[in-house]
Protein backbone atom coordinates (compact mmCIF):
# COMPACT_ATOMS: atom_id res chain seq x y z
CA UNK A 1 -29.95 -43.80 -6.58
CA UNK A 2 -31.27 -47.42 -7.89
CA UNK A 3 -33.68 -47.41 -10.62
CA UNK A 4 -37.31 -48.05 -9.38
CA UNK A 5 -37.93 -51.87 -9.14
CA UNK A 6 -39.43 -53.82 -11.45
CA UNK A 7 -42.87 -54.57 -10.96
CA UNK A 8 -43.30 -52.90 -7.84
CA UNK A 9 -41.29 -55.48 -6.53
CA UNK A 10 -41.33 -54.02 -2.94
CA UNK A 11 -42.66 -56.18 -0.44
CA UNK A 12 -40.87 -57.66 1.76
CA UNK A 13 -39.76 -60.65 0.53
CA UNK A 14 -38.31 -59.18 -2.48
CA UNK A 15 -35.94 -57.12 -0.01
CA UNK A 16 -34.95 -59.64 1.74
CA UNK A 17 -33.93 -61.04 -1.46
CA UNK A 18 -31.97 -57.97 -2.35
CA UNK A 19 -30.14 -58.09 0.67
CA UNK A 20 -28.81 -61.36 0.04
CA UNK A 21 -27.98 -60.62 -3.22
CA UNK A 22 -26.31 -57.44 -2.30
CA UNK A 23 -24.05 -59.68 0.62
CA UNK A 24 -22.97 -62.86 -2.23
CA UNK A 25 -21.97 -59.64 -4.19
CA UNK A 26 -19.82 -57.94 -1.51
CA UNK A 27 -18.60 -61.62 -1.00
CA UNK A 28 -19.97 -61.22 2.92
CA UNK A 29 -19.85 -64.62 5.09
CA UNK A 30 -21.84 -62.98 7.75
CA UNK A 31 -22.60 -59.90 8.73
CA UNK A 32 -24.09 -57.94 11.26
CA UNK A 33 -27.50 -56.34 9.86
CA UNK A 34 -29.12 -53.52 11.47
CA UNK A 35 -32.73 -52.55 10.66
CA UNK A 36 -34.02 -49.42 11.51
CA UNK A 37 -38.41 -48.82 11.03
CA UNK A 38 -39.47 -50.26 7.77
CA UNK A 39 -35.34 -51.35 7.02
CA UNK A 40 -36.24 -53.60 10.69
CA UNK A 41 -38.70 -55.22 9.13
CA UNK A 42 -36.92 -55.72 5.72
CA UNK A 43 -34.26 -57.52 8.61
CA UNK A 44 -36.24 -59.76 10.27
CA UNK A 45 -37.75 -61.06 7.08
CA UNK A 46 -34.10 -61.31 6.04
CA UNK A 47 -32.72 -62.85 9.64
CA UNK A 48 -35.65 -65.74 8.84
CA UNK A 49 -35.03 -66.54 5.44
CA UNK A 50 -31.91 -66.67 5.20
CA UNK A 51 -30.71 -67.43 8.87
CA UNK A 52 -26.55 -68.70 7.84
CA UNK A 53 -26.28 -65.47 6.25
CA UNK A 54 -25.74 -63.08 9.20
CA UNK A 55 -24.28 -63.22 12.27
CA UNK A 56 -26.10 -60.79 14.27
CA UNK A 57 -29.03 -58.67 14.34
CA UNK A 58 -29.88 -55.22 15.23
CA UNK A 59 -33.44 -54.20 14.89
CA UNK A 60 -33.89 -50.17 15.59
CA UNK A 61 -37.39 -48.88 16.38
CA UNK A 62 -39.06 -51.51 13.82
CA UNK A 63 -41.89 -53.89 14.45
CA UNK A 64 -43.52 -57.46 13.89
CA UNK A 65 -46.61 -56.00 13.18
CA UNK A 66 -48.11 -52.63 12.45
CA UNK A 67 -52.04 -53.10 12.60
CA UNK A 68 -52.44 -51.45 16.03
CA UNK A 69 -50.46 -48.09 14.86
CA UNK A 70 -52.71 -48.49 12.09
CA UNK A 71 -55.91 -49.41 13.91
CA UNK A 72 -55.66 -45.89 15.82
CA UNK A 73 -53.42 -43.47 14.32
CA UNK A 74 -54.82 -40.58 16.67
CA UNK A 75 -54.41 -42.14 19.52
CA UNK A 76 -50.86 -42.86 19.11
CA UNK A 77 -50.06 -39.13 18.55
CA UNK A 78 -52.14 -38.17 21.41
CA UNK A 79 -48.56 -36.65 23.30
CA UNK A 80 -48.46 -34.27 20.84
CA UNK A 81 -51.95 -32.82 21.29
CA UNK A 82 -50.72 -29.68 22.70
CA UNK A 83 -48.19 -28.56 20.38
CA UNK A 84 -48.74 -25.88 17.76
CA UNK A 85 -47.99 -27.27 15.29
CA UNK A 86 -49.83 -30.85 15.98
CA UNK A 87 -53.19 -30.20 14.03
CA UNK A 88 -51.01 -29.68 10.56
CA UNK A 89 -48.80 -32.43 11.28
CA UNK A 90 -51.59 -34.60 11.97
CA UNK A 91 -53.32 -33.56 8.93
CA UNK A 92 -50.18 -34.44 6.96
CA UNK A 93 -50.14 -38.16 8.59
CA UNK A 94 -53.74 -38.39 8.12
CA UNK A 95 -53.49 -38.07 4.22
CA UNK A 96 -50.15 -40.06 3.88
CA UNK A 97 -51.89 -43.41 5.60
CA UNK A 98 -55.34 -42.47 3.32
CA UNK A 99 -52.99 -41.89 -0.28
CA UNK A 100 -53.72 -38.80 -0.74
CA UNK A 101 -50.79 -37.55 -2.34
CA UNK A 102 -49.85 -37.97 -6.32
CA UNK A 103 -45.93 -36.72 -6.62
CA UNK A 104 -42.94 -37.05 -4.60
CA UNK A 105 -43.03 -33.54 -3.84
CA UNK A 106 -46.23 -34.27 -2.51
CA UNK A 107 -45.19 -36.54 -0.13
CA UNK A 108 -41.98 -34.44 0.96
CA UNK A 109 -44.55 -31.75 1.47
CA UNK A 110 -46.44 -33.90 4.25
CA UNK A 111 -43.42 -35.32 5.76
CA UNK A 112 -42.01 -32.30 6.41
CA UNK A 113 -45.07 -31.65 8.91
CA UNK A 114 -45.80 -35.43 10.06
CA UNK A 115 -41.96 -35.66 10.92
CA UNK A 116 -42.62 -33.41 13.71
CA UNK A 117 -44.49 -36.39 15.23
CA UNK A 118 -40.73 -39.11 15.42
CA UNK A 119 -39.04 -36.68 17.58
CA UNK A 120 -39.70 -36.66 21.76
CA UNK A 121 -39.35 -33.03 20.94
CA UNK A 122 -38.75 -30.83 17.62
CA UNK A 123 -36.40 -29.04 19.11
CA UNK A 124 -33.27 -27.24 17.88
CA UNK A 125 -31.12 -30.54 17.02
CA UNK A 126 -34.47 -31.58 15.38
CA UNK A 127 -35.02 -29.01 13.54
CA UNK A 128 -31.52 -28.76 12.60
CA UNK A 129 -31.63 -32.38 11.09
CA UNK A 130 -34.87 -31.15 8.91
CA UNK A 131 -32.59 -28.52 7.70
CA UNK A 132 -30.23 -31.14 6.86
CA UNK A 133 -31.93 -33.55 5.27
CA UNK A 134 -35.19 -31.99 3.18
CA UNK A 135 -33.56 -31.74 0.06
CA UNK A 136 -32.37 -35.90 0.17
CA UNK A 137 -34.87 -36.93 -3.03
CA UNK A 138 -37.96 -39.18 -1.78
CA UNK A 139 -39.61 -41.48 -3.71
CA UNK A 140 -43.18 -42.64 -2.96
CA UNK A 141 -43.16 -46.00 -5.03
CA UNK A 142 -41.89 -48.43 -2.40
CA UNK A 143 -43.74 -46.35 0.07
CA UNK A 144 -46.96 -46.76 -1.53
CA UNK A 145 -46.31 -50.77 -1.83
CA UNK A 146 -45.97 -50.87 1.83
CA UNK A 147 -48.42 -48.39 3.19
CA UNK A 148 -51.26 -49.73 0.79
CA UNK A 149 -50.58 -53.65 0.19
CA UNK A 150 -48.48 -54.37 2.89
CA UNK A 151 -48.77 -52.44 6.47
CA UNK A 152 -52.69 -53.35 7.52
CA UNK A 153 -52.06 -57.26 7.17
CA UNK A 154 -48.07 -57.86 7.66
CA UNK A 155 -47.25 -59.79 11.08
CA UNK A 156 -44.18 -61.55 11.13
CA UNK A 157 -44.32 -62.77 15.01
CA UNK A 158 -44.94 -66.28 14.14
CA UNK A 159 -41.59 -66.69 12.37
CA UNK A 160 -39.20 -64.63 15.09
CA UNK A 161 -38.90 -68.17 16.56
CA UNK A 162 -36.55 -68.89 13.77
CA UNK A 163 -34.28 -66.37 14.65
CA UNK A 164 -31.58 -67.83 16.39
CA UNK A 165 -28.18 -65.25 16.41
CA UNK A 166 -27.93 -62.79 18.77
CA UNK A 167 -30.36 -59.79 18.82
CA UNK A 168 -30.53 -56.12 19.54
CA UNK A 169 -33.72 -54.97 20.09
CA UNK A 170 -33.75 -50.52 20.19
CA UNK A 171 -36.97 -48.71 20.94
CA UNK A 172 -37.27 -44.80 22.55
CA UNK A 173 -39.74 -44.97 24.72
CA UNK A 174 -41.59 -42.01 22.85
CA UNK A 175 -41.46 -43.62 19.50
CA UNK A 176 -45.49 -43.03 18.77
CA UNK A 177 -45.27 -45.47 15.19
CA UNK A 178 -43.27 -48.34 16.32
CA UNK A 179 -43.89 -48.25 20.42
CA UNK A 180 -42.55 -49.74 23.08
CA UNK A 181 -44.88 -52.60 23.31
CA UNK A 182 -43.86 -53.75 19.68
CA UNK A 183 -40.37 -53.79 20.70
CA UNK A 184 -41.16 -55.92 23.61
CA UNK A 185 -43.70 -58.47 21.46
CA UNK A 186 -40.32 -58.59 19.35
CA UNK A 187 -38.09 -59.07 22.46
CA UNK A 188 -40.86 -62.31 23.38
CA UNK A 189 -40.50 -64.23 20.56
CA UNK A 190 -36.95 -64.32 19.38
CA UNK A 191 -34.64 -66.44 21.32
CA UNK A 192 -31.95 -64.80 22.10
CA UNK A 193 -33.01 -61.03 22.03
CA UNK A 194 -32.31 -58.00 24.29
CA UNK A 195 -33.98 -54.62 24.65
CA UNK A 196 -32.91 -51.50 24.95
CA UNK A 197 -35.50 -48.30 25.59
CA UNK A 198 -33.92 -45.25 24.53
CA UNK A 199 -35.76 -43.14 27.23
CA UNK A 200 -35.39 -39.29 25.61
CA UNK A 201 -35.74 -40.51 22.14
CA UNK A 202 -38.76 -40.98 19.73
CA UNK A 203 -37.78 -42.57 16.01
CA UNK A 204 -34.47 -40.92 15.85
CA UNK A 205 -32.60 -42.16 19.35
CA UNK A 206 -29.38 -41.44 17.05
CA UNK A 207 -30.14 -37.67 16.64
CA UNK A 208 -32.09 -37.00 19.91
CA UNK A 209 -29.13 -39.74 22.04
CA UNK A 210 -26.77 -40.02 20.13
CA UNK A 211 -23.54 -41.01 22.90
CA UNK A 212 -26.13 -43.66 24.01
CA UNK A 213 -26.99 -45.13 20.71
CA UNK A 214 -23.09 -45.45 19.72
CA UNK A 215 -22.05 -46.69 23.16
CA UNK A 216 -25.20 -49.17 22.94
CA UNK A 217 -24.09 -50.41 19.66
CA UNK A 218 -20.88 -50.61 19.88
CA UNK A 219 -21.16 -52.79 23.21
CA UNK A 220 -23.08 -55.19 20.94
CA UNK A 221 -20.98 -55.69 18.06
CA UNK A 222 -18.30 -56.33 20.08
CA UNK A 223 -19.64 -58.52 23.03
CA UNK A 224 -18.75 -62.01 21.71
């Protein structure tokens, strides 16, 4: 794991500087870059700033903007209303958007409720990816720079014009944070973009479709 940046130099800008860096290190002429949520958004400021530096562009249930999430968090997770365990997990996404949590562990602690919320359902193979993945360390530094100085007031739509490569555009249709509509508003304004609903996914159309995602992928990277 990195050391934490310097400066709370985590906006996105100062990715999409790393990224660059990263590729003139690897000695990369172009890649393919593939975004997925807040890593989509890290990609299209990268695909836009430096536009001879990749070669294609995959951007996995991500946005342009994020104010309407924002603007009505209950309303996006109305789907869930009947679930058991919805008024905990709600409670959990409630204090992550208002920074109410101090530690790491305190933010692992409310994910591992709120999570509940990316999945169409948290079901076995859900739950079995929890299991998986709850110990991976979390850091709430980068996610405090986006959730409090970033998220209400980012909209990159007026520069998707400037995206000229090929594009992938991946949503599941019961993503509640980064919805359909965003994918489409995406889809709109860059040139040459496709879009492909994931229709018995949420956030995670890799764990809950897994054949689909690779065959989806695959398709892309290879279609010249």
């Amino acid at each position: 794991m990195s050391d934490p940046a310097s400066g709370d130099a985590y906006l996105l800008p100062d990715y999409a500087a790393d990224v660059e860096a990263l590729r003139l290190y690897l000695g990369l002429d172009k890649p393919i870059v593939m975004g997925w949520s807040h890593g989509g958004m890290v990609a299209q400021q990268f695909a836009f700033t430096y536009p001879n530096s990749l070669s294609k562009l995959i951007l996995y249930d991500t946005s342009a903007y994020f104010g309407e999430f924002l603007s009505d968090i209950e309303a996006a997770v109305q789907a869930f209303k009947d679930q058991p365990w919805y008024e905990a997990s709600f409670s959990a996404l409630k204090k992550e958007w208002a920074g109410d949590y101090q530690t790491d562990e305190d933010m692992a602690q409310l994910w591992a409720h709120e999570m509940k919320f990316y999945f169409k359902h948290f079901d076995v193979c859900a739950e079995a990816f929890h299991q998986r993945t709850k110990d991976l360390p979390l850091r709430i530094g980068s996610l405090k720079v986006f959730n409090e100085r970033e998220a209400a007031t980012m909209d990159l739509r007026l520069h998707l014009k400037d995206i000229s490569i090929a594009t992938l555009v991946i949503v599941g249709q019961h993503d509640f944070i980064t919805n359909v509509a965003m994918a489409e508003e995406m889809v709109k304004h860059i040139p040459n973009a496709q879009l492909e609903i994931f229709e018995d996914s949420g956030h995670f159309g890799h764990i809950e479709e897994p054949e689909k995602f690779y065959r989806v992928v695959k398709q892309f990277v290879f279609d010249a």
